[in-house]
C-alpha atoms as a PDB file:
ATOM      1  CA  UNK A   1      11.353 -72.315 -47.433  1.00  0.00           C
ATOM      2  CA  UNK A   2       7.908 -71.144 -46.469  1.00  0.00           C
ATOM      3  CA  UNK A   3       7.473 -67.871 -44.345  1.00  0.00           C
ATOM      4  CA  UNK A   4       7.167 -69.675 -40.887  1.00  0.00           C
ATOM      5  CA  UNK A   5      10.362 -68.321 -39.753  1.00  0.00           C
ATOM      6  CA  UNK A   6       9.270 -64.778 -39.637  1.00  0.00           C
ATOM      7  CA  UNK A   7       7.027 -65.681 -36.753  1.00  0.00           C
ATOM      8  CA  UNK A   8       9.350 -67.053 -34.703  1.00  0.00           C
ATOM      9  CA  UNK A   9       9.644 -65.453 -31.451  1.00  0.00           C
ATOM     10  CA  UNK A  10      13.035 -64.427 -31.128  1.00  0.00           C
ATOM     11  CA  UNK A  11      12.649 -61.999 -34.130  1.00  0.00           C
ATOM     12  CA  UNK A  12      10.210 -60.087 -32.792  1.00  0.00           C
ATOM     13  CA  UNK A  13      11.696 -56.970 -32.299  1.00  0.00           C
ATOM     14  CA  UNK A  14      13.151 -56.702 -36.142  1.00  0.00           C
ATOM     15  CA  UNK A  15      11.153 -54.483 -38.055  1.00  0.00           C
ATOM     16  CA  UNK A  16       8.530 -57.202 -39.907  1.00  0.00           C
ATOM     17  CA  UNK A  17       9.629 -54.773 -43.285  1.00  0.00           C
ATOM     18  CA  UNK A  18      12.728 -55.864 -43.007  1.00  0.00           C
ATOM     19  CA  UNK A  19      11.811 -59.618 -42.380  1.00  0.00           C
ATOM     20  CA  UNK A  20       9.941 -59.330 -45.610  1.00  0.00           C
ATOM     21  CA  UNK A  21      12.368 -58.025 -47.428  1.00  0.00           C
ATOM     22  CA  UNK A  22      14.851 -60.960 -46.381  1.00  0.00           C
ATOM     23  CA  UNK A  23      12.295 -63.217 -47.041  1.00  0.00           C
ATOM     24  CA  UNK A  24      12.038 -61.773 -50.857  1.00  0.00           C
ATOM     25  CA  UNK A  25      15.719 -62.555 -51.183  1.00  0.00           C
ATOM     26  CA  UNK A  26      15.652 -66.008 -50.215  1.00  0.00           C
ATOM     27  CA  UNK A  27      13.049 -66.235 -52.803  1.00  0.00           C
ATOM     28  CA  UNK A  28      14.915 -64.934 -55.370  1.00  0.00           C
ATOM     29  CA  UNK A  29      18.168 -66.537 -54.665  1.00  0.00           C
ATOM     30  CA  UNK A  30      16.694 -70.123 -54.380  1.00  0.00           C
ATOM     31  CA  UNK A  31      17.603 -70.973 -57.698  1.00  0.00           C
ATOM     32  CA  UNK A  32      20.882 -68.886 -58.849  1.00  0.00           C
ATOM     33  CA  UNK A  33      23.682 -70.642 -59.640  1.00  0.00           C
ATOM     34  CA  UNK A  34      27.074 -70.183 -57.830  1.00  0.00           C
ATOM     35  CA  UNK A  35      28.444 -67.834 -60.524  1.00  0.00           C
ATOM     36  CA  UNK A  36      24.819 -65.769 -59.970  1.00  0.00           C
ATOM     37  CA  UNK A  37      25.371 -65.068 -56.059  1.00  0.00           C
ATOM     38  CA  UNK A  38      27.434 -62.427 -56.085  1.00  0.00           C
ATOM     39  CA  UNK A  39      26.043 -60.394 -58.939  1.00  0.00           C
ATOM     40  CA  UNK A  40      22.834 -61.170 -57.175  1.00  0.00           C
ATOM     41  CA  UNK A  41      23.966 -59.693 -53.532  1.00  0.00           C
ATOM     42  CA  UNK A  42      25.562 -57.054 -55.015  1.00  0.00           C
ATOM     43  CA  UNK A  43      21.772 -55.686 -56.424  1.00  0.00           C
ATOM     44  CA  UNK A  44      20.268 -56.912 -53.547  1.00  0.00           C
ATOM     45  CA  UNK A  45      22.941 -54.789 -51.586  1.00  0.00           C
ATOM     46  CA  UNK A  46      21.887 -51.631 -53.623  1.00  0.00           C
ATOM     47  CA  UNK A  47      18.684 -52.213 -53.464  1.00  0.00           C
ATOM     48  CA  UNK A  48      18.562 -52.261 -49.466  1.00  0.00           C
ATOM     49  CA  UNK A  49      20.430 -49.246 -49.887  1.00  0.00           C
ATOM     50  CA  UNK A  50      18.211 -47.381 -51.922  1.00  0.00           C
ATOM     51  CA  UNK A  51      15.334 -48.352 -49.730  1.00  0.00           C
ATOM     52  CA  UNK A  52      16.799 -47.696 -46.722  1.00  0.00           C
ATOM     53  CA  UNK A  53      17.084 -51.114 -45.370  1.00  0.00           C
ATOM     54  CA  UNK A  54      20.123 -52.279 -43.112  1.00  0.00           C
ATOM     55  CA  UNK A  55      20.572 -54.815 -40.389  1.00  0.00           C
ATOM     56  CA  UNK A  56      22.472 -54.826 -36.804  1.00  0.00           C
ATOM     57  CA  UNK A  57      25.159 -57.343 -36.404  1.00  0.00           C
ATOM     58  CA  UNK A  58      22.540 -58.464 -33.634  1.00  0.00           C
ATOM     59  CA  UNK A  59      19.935 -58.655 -35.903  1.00  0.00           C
ATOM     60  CA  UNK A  60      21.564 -60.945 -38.566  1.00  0.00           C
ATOM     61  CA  UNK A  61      22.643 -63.243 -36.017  1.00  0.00           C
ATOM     62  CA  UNK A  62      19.143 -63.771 -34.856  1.00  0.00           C
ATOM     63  CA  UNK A  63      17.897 -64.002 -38.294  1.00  0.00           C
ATOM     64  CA  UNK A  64      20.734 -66.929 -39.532  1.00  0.00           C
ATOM     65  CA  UNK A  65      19.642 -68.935 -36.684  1.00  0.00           C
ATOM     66  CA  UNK A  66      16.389 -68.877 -37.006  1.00  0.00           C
ATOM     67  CA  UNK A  67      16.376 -69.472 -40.667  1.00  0.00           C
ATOM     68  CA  UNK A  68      18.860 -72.548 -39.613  1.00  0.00           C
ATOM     69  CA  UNK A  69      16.040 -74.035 -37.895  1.00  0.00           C
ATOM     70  CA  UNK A  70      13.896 -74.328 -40.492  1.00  0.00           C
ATOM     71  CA  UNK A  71      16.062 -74.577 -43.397  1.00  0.00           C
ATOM     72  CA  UNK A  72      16.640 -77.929 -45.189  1.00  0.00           C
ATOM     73  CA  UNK A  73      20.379 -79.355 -45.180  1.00  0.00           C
ATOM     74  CA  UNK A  74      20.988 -77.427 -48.928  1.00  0.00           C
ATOM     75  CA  UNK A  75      20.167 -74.285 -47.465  1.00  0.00           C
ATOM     76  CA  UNK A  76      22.192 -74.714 -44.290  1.00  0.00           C
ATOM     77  CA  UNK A  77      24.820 -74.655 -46.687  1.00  0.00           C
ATOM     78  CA  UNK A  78      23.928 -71.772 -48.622  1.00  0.00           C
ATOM     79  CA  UNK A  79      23.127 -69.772 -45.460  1.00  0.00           C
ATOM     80  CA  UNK A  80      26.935 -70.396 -44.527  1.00  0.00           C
ATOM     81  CA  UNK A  81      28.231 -69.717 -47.705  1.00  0.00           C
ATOM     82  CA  UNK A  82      26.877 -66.247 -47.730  1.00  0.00           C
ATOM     83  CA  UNK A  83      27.750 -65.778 -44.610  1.00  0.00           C
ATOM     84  CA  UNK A  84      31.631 -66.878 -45.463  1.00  0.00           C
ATOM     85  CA  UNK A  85      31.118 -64.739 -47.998  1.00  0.00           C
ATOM     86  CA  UNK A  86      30.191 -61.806 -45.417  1.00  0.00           C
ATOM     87  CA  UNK A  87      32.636 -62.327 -43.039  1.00  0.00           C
ATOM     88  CA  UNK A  88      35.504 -61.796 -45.456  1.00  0.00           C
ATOM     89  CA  UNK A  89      34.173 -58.214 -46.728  1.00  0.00           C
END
């Protein structure tokens, strides 16, 4: 997944830091195997923590869809798995 879904217009009032921080995730995550995830969102968890970084409920919502839209059927499905994953916490 390229960058392209930063620009979209219905992010535009999420702090581009934070965009780019997501965007370094999904990066990072594209090849981790199931048994990697939740080691891997665990850091990732700290890490936004330590920098400061958090997300409205608003916010994320925007952000799945748009990623949804330009997301290829395999990441669909790992976009909802995470968010499964979220939703149970």
């Amino acid at each position: 997944m390229t960058n392209d879904w930063m620009k979209d217009e219905s992010l535009k009032n999420i702090d581009p830091y934070k965009l780019e921080f997501l965007q370094a995730l999904v990066f990072e995550s594209s090849n981790l195997r199931k048994e990697q995830l939740m080691p891997f969102f665990m850091a990732v968890m700290k890490r936004g923590q330590e920098k400061k970084v958090s997300f409205s409920d608003e916010e994320i919502n925007a952000i799945v869809a748009v990623l949804k839209k330009h997301a290829t059927p395999e990441e669909i499905g790992k976009i909802e798995k995470i968010m499964a994953m979220r939703a149970r916490r």
